[in-house]
N, C-alpha and C. Protein backbone atom coordinates (compact mmCIF):
# COMPACT_ATOMS: atom_id res chain seq x y z
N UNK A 1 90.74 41.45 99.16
CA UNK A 1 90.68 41.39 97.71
C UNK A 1 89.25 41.64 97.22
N UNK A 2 88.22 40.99 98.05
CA UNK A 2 86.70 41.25 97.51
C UNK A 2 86.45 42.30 97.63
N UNK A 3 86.94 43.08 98.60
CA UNK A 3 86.68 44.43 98.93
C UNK A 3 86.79 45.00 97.80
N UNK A 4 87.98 45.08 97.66
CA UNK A 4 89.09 46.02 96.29
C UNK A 4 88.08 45.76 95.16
N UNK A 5 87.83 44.93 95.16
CA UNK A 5 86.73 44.71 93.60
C UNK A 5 85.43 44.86 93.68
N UNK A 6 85.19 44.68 94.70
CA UNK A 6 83.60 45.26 95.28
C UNK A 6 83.47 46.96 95.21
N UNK A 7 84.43 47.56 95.61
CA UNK A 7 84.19 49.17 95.02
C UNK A 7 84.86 49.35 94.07
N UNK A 8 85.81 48.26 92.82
CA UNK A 8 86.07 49.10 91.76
C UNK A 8 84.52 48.57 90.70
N UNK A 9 83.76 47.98 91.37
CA UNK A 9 82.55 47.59 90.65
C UNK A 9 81.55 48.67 90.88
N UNK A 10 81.43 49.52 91.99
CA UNK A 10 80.18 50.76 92.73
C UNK A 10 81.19 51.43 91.79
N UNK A 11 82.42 52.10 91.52
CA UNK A 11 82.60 52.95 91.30
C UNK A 11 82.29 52.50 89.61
N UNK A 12 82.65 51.66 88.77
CA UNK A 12 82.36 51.46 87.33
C UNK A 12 81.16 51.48 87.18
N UNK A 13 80.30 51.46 88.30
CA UNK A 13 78.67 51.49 88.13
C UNK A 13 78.09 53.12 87.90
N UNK A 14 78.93 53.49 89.03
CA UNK A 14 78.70 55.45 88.33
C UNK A 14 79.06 55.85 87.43
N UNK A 15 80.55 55.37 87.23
CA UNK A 15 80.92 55.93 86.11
C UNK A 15 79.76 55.23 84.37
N UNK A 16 79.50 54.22 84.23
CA UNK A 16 78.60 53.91 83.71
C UNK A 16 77.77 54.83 83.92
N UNK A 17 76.57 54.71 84.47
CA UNK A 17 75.50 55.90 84.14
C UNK A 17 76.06 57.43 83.98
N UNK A 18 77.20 58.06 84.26
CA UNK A 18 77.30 59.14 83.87
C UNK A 18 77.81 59.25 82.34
N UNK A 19 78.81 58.04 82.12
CA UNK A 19 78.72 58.45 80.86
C UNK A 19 77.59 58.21 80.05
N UNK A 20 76.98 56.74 80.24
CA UNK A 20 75.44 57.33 79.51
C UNK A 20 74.52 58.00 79.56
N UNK A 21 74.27 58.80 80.35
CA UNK A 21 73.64 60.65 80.77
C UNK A 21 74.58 61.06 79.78
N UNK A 22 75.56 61.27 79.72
CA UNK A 22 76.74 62.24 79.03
C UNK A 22 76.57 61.97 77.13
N UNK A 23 75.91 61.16 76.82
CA UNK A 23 75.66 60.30 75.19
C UNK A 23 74.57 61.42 74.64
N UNK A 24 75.14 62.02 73.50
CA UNK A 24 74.27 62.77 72.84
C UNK A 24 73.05 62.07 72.48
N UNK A 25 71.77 62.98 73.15
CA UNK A 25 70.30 62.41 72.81
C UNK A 25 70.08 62.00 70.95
N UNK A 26 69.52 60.60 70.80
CA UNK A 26 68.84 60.80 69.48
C UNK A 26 67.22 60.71 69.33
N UNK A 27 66.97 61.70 69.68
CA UNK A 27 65.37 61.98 69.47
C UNK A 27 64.67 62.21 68.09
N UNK A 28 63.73 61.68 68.29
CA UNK A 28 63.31 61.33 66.90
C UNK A 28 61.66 61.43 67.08
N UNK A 29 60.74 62.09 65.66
CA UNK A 29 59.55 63.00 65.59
C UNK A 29 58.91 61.19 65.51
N UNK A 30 57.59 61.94 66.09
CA UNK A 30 56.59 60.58 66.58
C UNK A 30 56.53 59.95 65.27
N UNK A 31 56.38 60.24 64.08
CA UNK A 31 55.96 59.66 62.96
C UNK A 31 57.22 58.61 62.68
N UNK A 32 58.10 58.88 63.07
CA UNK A 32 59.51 57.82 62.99
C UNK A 32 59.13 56.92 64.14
N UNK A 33 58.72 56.90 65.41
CA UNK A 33 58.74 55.86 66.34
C UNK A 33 57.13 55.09 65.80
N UNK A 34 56.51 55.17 65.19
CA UNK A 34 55.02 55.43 65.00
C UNK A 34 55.60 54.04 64.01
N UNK A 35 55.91 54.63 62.82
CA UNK A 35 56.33 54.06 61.17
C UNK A 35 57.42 52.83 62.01
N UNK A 36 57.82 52.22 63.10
CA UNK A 36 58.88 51.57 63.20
C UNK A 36 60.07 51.70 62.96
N UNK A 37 60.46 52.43 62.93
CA UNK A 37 61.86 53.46 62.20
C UNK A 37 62.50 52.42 61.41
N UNK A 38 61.91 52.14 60.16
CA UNK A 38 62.48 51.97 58.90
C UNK A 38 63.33 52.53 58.50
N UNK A 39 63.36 53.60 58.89
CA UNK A 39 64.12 54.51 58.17
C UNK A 39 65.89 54.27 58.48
N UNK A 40 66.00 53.79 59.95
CA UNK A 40 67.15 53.92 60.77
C UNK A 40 67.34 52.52 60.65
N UNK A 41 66.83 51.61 59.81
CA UNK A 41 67.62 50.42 59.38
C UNK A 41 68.52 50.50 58.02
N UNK A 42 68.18 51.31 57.25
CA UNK A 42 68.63 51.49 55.85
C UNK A 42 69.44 52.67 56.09
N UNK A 43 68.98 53.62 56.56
CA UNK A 43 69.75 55.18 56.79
C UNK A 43 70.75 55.40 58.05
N UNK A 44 71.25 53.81 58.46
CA UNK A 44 71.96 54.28 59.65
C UNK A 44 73.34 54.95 59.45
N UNK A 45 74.38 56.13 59.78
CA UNK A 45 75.19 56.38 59.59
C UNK A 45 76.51 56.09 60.59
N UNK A 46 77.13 55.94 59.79
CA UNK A 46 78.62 55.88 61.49
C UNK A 46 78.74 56.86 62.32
N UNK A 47 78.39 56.97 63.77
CA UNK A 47 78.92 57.77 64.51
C UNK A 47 80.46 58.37 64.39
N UNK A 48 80.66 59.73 65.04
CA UNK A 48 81.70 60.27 64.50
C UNK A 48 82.01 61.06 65.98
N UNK A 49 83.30 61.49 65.99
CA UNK A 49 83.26 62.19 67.14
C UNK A 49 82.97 62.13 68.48
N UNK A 50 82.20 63.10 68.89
CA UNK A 50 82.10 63.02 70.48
C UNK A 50 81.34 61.50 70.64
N UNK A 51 80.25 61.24 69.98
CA UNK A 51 79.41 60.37 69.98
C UNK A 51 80.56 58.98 69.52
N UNK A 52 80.45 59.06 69.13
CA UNK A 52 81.50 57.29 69.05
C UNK A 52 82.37 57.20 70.05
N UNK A 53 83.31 58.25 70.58
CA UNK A 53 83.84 57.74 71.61
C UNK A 53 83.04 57.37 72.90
N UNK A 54 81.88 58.27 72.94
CA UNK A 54 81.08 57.91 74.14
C UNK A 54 80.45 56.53 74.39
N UNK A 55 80.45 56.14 72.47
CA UNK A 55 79.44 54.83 72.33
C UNK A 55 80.78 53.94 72.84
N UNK A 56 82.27 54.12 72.69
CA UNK A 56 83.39 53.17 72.96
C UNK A 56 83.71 53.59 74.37
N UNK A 57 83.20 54.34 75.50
CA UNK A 57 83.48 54.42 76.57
C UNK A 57 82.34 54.07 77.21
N UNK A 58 81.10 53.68 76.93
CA UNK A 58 80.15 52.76 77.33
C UNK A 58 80.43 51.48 77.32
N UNK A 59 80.65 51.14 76.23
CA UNK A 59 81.21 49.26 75.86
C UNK A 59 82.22 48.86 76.65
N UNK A 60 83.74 49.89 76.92
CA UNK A 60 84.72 49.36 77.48
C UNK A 60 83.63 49.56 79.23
N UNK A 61 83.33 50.48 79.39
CA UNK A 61 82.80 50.26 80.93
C UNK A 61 82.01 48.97 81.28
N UNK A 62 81.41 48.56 80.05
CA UNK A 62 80.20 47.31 80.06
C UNK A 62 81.24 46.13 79.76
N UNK A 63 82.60 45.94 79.97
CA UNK A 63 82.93 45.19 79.84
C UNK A 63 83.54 44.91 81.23
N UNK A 64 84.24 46.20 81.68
CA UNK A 64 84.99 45.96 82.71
C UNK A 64 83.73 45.36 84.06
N UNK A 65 82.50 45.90 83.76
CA UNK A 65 81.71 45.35 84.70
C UNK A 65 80.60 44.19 84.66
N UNK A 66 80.92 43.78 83.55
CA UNK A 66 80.55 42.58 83.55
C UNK A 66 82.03 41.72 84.08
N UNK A 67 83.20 41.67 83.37
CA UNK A 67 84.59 41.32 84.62
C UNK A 67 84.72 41.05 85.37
N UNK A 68 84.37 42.22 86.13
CA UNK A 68 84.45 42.24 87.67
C UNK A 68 83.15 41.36 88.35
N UNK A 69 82.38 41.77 87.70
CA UNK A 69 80.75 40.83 88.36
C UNK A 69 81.54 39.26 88.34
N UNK A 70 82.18 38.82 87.20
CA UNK A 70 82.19 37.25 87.49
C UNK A 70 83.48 36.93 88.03
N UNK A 71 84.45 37.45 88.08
CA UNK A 71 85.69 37.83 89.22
C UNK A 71 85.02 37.32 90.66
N UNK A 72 83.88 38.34 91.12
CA UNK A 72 83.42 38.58 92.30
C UNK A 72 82.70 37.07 92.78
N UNK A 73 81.90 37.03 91.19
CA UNK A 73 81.19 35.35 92.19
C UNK A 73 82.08 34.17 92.02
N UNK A 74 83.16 34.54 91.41
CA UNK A 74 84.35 33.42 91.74
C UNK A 74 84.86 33.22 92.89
N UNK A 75 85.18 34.39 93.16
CA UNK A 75 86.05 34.80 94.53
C UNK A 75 84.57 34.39 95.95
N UNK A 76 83.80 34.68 95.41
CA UNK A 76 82.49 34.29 96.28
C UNK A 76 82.21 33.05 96.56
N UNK A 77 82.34 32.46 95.58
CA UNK A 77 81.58 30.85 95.88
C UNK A 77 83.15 29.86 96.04
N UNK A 78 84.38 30.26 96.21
CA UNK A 78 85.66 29.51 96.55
C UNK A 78 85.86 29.96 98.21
């Protein structure tokens, strides 16, 4: 059983970083990181599209592996 969850955790771990490699860059001109980006507290907009699902296929992955992490030290310390 630890097994089984021990690599569906390596494998949610790749899949994690590829989809966040895969998250459209938001790069932004020095004078915005400089100024504290004020700007992106007042001007934030809703993601749409490719980008929101990516931002909702990050979260569900960050959930399933946080899950499994405390699954594992259950099954660990019994």
């Amino acid at each position: 059983m630890q097994a089984i969850l021990l690599n569906l955790l390596i494998i949610d771990s790749i899949v994690i970083v590829i989809a966040t490699l895969l998250q459209p860059s938001k790069q932004q001109d020095a004078l915005s990181a400089l100024s504290g980006g004020a700007t992106d507290l007042f001007g934030k907009s809703k993601s749409r599209g490719y980008e929101a699902f990516m931002e909702k296929v990050t979260v569900v992955l960050g959930v399933i592996f946080f899950g499994l992490s405390l699954v594992l030290v259950y099954l660990a310390s019994h």
